[in-house]
Protein backbone atom coordinates (compact mmCIF):
# COMPACT_ATOMS: atom_id res chain seq x y z
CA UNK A 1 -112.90 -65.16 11.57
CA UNK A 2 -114.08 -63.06 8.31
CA UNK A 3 -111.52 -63.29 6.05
CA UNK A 4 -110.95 -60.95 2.67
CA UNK A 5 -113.84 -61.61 0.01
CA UNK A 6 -113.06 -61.23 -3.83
CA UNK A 7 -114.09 -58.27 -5.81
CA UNK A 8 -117.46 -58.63 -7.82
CA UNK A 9 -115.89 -55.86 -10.17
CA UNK A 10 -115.49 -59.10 -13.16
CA UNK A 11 -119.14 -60.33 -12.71
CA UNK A 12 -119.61 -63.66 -13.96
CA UNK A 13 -116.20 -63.42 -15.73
CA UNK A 14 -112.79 -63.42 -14.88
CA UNK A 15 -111.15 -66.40 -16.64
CA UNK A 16 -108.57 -66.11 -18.80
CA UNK A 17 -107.52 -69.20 -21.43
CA UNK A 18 -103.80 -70.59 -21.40
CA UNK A 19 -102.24 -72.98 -23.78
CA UNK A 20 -103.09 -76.40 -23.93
CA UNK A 21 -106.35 -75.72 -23.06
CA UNK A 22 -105.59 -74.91 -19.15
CA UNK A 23 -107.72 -72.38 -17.47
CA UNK A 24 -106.37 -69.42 -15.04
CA UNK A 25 -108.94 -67.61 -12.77
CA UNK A 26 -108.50 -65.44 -10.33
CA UNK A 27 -109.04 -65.79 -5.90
CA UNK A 28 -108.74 -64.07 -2.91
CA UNK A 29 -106.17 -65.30 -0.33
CA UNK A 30 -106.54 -63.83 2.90
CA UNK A 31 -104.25 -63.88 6.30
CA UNK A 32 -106.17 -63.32 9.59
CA UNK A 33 -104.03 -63.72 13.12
CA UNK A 34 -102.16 -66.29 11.17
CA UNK A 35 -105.05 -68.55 9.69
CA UNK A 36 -105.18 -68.44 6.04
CA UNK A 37 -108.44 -68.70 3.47
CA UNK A 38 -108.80 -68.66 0.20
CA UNK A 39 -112.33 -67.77 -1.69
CA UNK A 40 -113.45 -66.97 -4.91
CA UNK A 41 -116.36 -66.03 -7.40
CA UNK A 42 -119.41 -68.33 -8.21
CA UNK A 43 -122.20 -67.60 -10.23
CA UNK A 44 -125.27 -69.58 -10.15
CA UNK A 45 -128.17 -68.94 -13.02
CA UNK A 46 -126.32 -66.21 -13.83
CA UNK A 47 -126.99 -64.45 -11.07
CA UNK A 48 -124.14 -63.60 -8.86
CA UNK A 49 -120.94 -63.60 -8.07
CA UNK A 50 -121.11 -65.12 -4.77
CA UNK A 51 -118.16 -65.86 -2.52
CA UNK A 52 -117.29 -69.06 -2.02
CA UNK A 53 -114.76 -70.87 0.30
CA UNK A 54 -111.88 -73.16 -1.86
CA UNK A 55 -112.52 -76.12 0.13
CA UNK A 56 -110.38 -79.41 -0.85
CA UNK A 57 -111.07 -80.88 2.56
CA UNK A 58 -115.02 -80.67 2.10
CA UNK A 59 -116.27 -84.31 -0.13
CA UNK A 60 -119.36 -81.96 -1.03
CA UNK A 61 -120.13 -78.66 -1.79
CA UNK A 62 -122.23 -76.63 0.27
CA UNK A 63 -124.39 -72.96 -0.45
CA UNK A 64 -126.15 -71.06 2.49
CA UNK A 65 -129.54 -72.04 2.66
CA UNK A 66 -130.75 -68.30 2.76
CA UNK A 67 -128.95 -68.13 -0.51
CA UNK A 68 -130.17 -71.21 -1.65
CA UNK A 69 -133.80 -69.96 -0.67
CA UNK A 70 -133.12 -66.63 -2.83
CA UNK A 71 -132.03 -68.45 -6.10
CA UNK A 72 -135.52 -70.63 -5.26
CA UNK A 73 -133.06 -73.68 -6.00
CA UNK A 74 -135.38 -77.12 -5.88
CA UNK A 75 -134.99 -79.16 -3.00
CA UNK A 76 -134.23 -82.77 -2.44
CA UNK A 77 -133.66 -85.11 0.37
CA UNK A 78 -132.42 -83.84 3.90
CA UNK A 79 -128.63 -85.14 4.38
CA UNK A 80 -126.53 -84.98 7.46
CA UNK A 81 -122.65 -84.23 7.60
CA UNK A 82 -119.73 -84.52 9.52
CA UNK A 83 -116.96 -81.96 10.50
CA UNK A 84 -114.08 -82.26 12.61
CA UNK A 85 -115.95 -83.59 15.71
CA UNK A 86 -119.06 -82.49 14.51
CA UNK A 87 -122.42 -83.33 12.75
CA UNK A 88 -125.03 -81.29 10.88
CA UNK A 89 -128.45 -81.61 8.73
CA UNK A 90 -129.26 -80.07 5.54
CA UNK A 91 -131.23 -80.59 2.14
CA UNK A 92 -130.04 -81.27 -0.97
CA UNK A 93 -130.45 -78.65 -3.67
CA UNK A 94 -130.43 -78.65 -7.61
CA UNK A 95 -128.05 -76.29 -9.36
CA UNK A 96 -128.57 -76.68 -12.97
CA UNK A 97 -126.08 -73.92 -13.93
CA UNK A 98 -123.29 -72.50 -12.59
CA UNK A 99 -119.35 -71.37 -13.07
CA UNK A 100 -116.48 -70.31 -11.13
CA UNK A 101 -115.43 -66.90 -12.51
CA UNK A 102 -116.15 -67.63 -16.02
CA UNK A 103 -115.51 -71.61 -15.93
CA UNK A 104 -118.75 -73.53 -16.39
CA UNK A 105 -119.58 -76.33 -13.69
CA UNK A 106 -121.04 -79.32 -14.49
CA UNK A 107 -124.67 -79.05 -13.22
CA UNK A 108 -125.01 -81.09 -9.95
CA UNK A 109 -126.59 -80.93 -6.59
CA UNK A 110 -125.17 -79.05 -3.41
CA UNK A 111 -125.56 -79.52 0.09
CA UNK A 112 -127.47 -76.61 1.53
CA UNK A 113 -127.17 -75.50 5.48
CA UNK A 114 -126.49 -72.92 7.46
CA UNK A 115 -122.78 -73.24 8.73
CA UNK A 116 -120.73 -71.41 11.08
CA UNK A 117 -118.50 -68.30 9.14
CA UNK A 118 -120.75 -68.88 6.27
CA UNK A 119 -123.96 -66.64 4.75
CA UNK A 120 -124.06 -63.44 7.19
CA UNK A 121 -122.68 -59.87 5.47
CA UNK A 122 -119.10 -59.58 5.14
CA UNK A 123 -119.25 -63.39 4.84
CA UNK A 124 -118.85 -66.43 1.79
CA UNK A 125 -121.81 -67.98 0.84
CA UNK A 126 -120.59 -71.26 0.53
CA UNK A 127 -117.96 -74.08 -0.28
CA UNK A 128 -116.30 -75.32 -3.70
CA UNK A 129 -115.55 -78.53 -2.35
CA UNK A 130 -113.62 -81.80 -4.33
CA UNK A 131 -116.85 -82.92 -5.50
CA UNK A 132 -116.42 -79.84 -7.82
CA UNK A 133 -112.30 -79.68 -7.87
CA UNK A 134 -111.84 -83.33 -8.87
CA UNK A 135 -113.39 -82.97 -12.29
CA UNK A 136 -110.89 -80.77 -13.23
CA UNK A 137 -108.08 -84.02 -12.85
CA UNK A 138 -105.22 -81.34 -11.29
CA UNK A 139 -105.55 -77.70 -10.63
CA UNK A 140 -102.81 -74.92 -9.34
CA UNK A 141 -103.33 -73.38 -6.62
CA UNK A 142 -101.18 -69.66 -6.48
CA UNK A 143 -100.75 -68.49 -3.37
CA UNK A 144 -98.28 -65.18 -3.94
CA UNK A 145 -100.15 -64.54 -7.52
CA UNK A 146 -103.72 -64.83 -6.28
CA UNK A 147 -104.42 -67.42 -9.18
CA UNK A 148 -106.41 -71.07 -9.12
CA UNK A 149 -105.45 -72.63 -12.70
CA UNK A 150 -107.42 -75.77 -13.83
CA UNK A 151 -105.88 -78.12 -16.41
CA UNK A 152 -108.53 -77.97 -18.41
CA UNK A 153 -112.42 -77.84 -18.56
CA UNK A 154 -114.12 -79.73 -15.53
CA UNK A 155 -114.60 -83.62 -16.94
CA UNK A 156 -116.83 -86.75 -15.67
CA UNK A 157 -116.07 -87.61 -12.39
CA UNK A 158 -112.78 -89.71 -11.94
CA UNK A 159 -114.31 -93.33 -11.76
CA UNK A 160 -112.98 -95.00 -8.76
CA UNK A 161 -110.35 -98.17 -9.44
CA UNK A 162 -110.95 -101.65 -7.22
CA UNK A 163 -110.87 -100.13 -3.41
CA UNK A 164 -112.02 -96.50 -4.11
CA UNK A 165 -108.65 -95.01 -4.05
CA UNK A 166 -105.48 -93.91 -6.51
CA UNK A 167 -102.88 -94.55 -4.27
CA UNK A 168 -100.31 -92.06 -6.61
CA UNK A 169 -98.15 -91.11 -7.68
CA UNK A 170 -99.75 -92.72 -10.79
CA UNK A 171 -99.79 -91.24 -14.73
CA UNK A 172 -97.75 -88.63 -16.24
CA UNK A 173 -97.12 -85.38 -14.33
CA UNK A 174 -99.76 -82.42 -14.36
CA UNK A 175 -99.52 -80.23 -17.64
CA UNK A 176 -96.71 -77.45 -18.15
CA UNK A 177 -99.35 -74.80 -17.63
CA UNK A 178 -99.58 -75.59 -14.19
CA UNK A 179 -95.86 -76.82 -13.12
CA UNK A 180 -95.33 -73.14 -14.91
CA UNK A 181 -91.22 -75.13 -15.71
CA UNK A 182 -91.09 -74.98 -11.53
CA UNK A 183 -90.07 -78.53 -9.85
CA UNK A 184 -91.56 -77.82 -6.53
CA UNK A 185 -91.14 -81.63 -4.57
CA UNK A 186 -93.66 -83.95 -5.54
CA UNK A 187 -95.48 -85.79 -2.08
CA UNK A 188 -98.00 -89.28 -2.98
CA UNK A 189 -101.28 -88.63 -2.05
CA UNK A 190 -104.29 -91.54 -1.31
CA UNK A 191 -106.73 -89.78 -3.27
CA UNK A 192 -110.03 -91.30 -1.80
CA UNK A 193 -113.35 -91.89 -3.98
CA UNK A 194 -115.60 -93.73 -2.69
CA UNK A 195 -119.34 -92.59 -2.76
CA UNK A 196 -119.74 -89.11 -0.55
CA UNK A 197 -116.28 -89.26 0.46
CA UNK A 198 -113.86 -87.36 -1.60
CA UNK A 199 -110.46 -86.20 -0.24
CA UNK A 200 -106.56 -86.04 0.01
CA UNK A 201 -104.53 -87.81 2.00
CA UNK A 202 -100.80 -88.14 2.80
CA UNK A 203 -99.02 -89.28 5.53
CA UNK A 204 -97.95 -86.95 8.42
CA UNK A 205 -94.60 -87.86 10.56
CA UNK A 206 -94.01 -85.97 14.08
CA UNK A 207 -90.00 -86.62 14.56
CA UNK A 208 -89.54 -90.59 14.78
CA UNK A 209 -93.35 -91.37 15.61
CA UNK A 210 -95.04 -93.35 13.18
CA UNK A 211 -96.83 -91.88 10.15
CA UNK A 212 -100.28 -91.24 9.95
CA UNK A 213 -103.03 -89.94 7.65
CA UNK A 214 -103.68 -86.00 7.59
CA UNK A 215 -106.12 -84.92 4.71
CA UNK A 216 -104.89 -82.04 2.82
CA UNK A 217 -108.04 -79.44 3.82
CA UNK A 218 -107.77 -75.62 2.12
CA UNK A 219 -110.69 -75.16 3.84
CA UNK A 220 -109.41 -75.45 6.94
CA UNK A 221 -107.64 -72.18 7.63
CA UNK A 222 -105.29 -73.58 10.58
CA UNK A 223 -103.58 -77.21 10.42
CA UNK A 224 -104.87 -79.55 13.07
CA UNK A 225 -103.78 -82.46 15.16
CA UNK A 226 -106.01 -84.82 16.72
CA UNK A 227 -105.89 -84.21 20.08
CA UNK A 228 -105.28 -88.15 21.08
CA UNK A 229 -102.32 -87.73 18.83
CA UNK A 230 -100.68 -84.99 21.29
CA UNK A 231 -99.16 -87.27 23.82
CA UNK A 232 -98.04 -90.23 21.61
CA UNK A 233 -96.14 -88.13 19.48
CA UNK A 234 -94.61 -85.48 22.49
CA UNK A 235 -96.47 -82.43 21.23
CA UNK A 236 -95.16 -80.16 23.33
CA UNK A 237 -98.12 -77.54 24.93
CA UNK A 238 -98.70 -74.05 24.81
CA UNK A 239 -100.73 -71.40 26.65
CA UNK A 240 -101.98 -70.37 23.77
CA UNK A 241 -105.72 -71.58 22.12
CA UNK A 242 -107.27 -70.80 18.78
CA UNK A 243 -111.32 -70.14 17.98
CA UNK A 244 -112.05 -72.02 14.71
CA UNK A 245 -115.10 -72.29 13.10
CA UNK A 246 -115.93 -75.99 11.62
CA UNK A 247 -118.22 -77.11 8.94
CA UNK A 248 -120.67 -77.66 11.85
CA UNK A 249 -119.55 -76.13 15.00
CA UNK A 250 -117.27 -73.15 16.74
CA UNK A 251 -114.79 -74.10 18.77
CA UNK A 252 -111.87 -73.09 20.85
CA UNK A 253 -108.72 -75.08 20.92
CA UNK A 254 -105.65 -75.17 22.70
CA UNK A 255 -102.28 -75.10 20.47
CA UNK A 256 -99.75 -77.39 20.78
CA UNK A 257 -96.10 -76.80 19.04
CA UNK A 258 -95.59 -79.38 16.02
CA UNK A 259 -92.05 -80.12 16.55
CA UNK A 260 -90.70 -81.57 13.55
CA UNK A 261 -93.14 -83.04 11.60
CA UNK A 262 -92.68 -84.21 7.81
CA UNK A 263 -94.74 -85.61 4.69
CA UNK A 264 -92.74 -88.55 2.63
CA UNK A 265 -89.45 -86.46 1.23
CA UNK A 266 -90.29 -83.12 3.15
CA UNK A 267 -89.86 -81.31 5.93
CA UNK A 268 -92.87 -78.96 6.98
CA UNK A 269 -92.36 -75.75 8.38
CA UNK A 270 -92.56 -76.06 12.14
CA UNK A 271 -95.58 -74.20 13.65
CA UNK A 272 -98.81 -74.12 16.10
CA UNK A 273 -101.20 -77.00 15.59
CA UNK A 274 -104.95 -76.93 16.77
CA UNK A 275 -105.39 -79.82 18.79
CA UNK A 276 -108.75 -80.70 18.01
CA UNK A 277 -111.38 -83.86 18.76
CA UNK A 278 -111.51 -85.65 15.71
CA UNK A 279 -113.26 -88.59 16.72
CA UNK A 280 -111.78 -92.19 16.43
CA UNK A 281 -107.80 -91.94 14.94
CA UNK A 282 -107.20 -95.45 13.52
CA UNK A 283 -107.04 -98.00 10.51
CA UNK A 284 -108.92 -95.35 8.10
CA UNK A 285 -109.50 -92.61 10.17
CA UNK A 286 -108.22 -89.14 9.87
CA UNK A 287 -105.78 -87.92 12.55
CA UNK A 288 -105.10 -84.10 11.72
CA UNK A 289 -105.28 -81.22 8.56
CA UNK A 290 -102.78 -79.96 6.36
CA UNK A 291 -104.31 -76.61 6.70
CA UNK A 292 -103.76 -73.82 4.00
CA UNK A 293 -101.44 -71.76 6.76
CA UNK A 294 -98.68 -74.22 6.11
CA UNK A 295 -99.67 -74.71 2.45
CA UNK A 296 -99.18 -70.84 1.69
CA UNK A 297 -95.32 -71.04 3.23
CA UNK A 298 -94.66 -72.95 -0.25
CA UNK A 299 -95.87 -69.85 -2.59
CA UNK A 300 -97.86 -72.92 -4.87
CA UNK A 301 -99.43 -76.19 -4.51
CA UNK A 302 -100.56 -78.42 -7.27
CA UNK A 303 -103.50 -80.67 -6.60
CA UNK A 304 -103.27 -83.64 -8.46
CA UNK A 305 -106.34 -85.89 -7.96
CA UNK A 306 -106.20 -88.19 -11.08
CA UNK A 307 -102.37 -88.86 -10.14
CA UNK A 308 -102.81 -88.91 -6.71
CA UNK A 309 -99.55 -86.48 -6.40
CA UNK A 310 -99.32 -83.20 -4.35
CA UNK A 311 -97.11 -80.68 -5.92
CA UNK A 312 -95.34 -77.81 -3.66
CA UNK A 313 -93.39 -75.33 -4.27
């Protein structure tokens, strides 16, 4: 699935300043046989731009290791990773400098590997994961306008309270450059911190079944449901199945109809779900995606990790 990559026309630039000290640069979103992905500039060294998946549903960012290899980036220790029903091995890399179209990144290290979708022509080059996105405390994500706003420059990381998680909505409400005046319906996220393990989670309710915990994942172009969840909440079947390409694997999965399903005060659109093997669904696990496809049907999404609040429009 190759989706549209942005334009290398701006360079290393691209961002442009808004009041308050927010920060508006621009992405590619791109709509292929329904799955949706969004991607955007990165320079590293200066050298660049490279393509690079928005990925809220990744804990670390990742670069293609023939990239990685190019830009003669040092190594570190080998790592291993898990995607949905997956694991991979890679090394650890050193990126002293780098930016997003224009908007510097704290230097840090990246997980390097070659992944599925990722590093071959026509292709991104990597993954701006939450590792990255949670510096920036909330960000504004623009589906119809093609925009990714930041509140401000990218901080420290957000220091983890007693547990490892902001269980939100906590603190005052993201800046006016990124609610734009716009109410959108605010959903409480468990914004989870510990060590490696960065994401987004809200609770996901098929009709009358109980809630459980879906991570909110740009990165992955289709929502997903864990396929042990299908019968226990009356998923209904279709003859329909999906190819999907995972952080570690490519697989083909059959679609199942959603139903009604809901986050706390909302009602999702109703679609096709990838019924996927996510491993164990239980106290902490993860039991499905909010995928960008039903994130795009609200036009905007804020992404508020030092609140623990998800904004849509």
């Amino acid at each position: 699935m190759n989706f549209a990559l942005p334009s290398k026309a701006a360079g290393c630039g691209g961002t442009t300043a808004l009041a308050g000290g927010a920060e508006r640069i621009p992405i590619t979103v791109s709509t292929v046989a329904g799955q949706v992905g969004e991607t955007v500039n990165v320079c590293i060294g200066g050298k660049g731009p490279f393509p690079f998946i928005i990925d809220t549903g990744a804990a670390v960012s990742f670069i293609d290791t023939r990239l990685a290899d190019r830009l003669d980036l040092a190594e570190g220790s080998p790592i291993k990773y898990s995607g949905f029903g997956c694991t991979g091995t890679g090394q650890i890399v050193a990126v002293p400098s780098w930016s997003v179209s224009g908007v510097a990144l704290a230097p840090q290290t990246l997980g390097a590997a070659e992944q599925p979708g990722v590093g071959a022509a026509g292709q991104p080059d990597g993954l701006l994961g939450s590792d990255v996105l949670s510096r920036f405390g909330s960000m504004r994500l623009d589906f119809k306008a093609q925009t990714l706003t930041f509140e401000g420059p990218q901080g420290a990381a957000i220091m983890p309270p007693v547990g490892g998680e902001v269980q939100g909505p906590t603190g005052p409400l993201p800046p006016t450059a990124l609610t734009h005046g716009q109410r959108g319906t605010t959903v409480p996220l468990t914004v989870v911190l510990t060590p490696g393990n960065i994401s987004l989670n809200v609770p996901v309710r098929f009709g009358n079944a109980p809630a459980q915990d879906f991570v909110v994942d740009t990165g992955s172009s289709q929502s997903l449901v864990a396929n042990v969840v299908v019968p226990s909440a009356h998923l209904a079947h279709s003859d329909l199945a999906q190819r999907q390409d995972t952080a570690c694997s490519i697989i083909t999965v059959p679609l199942v109809h959603s139903g009604h399903w809901s986050l706390p005060g909302l009602t999702l659109h109703p679609q096709l779900l990838a019924a996927a093997n996510l491993g164990p669904v239980g106290p902490g696990g993860i039991a499905g995606a909010v995928g960008s496809d039903q994130l795009k049907r609200f036009g905007w999404v804020i992404f508020d990790y030092s609140g623990g609040r998800l904004v849509l429009g």
